[in-house]
N, C-alpha and C. Protein backbone atom coordinates (compact mmCIF):
# COMPACT_ATOMS: atom_id res chain seq x y z
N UNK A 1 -29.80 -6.80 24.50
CA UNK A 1 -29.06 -5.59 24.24
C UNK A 1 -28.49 -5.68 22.82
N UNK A 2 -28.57 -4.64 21.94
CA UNK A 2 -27.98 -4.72 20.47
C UNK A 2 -26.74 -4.59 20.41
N UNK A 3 -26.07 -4.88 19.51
CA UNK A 3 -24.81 -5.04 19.22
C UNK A 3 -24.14 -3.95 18.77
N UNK A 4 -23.06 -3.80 19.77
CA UNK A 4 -22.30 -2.13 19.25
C UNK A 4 -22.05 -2.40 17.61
N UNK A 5 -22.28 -1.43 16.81
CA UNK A 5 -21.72 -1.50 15.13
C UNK A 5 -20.24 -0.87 15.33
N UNK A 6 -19.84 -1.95 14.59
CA UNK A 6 -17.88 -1.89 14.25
C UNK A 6 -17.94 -0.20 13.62
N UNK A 7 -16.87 0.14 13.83
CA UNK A 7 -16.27 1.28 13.39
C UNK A 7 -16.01 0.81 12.06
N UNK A 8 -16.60 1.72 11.43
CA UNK A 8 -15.74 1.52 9.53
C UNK A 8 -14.49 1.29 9.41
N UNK A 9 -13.71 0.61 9.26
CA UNK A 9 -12.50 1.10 8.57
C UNK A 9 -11.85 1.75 7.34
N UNK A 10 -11.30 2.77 7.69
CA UNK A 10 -11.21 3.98 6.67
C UNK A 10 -10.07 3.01 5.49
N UNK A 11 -9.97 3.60 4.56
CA UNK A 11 -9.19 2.80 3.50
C UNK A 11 -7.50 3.27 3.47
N UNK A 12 -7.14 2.59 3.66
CA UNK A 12 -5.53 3.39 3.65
C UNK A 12 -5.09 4.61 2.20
N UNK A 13 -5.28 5.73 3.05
CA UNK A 13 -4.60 6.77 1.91
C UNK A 13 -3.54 7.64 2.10
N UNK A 14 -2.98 7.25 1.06
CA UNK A 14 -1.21 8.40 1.54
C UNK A 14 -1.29 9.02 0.14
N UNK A 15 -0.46 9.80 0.43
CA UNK A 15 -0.13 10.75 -1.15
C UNK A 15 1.51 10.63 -0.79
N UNK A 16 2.24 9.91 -2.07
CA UNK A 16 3.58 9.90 -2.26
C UNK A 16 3.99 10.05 -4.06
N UNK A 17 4.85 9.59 -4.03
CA UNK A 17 5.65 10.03 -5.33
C UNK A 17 6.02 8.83 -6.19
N UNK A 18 5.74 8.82 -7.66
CA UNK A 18 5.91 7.29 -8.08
C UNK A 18 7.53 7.02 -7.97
N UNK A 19 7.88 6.26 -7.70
CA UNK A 19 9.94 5.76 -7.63
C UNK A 19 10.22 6.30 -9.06
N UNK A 20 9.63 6.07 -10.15
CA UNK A 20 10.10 5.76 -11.34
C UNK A 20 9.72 7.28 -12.00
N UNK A 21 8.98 8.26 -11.93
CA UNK A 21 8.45 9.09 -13.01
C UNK A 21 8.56 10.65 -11.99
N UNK A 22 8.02 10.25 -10.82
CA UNK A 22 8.38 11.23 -9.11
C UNK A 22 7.09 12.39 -9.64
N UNK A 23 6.02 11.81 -10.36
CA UNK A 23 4.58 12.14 -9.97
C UNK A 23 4.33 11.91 -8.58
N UNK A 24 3.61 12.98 -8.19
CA UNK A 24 2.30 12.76 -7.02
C UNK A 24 0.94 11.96 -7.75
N UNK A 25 1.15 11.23 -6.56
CA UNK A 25 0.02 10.10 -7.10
C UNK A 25 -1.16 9.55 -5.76
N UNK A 26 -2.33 9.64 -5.60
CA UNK A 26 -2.76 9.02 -4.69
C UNK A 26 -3.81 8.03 -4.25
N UNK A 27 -2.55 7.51 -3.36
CA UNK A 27 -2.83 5.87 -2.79
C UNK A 27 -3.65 5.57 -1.99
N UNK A 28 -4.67 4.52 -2.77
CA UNK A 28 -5.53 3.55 -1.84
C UNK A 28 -5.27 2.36 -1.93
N UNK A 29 -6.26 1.74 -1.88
CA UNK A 29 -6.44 0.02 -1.71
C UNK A 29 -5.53 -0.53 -2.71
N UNK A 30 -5.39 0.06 -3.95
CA UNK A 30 -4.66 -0.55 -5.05
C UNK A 30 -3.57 0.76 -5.63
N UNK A 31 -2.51 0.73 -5.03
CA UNK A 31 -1.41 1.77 -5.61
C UNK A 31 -1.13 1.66 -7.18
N UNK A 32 -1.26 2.27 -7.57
CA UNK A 32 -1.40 2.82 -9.41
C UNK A 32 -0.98 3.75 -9.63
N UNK A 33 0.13 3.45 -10.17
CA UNK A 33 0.68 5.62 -11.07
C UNK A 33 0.03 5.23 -12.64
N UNK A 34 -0.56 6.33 -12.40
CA UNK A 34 -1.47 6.86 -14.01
C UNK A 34 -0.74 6.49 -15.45
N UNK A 35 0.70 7.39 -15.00
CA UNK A 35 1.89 7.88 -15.77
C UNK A 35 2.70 6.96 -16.16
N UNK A 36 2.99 5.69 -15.67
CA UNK A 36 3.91 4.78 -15.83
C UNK A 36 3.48 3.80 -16.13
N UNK A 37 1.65 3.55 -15.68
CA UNK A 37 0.55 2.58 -16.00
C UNK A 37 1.83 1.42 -14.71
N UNK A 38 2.17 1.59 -13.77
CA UNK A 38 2.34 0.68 -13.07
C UNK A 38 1.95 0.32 -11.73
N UNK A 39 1.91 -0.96 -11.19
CA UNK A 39 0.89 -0.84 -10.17
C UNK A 39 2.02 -0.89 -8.69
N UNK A 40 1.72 -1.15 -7.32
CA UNK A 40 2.98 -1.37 -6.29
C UNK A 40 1.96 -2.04 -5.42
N UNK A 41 2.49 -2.91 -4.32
CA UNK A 41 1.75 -3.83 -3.70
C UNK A 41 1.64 -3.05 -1.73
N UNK A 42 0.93 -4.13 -1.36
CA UNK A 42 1.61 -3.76 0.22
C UNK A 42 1.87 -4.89 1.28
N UNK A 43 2.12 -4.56 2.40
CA UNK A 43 2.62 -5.42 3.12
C UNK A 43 0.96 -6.06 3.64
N UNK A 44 1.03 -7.45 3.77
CA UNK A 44 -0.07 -8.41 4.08
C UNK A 44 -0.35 -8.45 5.65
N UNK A 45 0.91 -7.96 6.28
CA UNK A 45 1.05 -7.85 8.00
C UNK A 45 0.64 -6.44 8.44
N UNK A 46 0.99 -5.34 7.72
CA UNK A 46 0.71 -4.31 8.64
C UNK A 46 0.47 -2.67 7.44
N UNK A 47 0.41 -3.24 5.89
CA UNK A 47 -0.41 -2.68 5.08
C UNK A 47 0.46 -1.11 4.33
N UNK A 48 1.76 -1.15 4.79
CA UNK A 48 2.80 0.09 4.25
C UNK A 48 3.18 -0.54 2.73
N UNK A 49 2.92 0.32 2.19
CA UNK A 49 3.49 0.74 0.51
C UNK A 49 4.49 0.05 -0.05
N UNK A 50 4.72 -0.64 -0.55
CA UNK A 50 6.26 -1.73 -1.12
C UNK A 50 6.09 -0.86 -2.30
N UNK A 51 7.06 -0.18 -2.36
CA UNK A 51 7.50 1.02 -3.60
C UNK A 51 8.45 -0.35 -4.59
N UNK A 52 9.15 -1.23 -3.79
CA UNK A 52 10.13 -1.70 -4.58
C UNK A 52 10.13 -3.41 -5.14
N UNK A 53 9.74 -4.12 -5.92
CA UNK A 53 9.79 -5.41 -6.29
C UNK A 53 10.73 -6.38 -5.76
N UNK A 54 11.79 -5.56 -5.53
CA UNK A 54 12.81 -6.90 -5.28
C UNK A 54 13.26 -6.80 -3.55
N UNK A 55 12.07 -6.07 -2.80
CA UNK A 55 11.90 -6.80 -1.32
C UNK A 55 11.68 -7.70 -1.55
N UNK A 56 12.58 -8.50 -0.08
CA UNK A 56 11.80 -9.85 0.34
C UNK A 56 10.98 -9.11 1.54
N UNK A 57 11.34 -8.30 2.22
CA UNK A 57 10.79 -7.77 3.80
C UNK A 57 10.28 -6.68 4.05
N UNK A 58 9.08 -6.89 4.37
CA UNK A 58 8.75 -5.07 4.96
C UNK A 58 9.50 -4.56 5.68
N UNK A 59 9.97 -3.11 5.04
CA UNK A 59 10.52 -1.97 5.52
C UNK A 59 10.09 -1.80 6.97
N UNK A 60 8.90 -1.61 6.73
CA UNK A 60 8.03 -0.73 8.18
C UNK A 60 7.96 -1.84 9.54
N UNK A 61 7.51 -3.48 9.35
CA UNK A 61 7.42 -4.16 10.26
C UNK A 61 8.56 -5.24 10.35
N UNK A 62 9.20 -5.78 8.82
CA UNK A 62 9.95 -6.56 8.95
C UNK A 62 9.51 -7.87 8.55
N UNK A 63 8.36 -8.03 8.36
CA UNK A 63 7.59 -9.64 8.08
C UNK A 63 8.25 -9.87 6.77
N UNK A 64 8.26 -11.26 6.34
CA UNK A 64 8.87 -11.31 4.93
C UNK A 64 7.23 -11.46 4.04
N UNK A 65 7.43 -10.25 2.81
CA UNK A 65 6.62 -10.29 1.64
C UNK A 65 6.26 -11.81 1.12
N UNK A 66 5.02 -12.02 0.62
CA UNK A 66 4.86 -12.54 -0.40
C UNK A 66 4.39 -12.44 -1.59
N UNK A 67 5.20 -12.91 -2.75
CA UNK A 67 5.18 -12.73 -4.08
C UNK A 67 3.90 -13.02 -4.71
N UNK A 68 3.33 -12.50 -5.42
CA UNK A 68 2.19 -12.30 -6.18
C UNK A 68 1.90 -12.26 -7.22
């Protein structure tokens, strides 16, 4: 019997606002505002937006960040 094929996984996309400039900007795999030429990371546990550098903890799950 062949092997069910995995579901794609779609790429995480949100449309939000840069912290710093409050362009609409939109987010995939690698968050980038155009405008500010700056980049933002995400959480390694469960993949929500770190808008801010000086977390230690995801907002959304709570795991502690690591620095990069």
């Amino acid at each position: 019997m062949p092997a069910k094929p995995e579901k794609d996984k779609k790429p995480l996309i949100c449309r939000c606002a840069c912290p710093y400039c409050d362009v609409e900007m939109v987010v995939a795999e690698n968050p980038y505002c155009e405008v500010c030429k700056v980049s933002f990371g995400r959480c390694d546990n469960c993949g929500s937006l770190i808008m801010e550098e000086t977390l230690v903890v995801c907002h959304q799950c709570g795991k502690p960040l690591k620095k990069k």
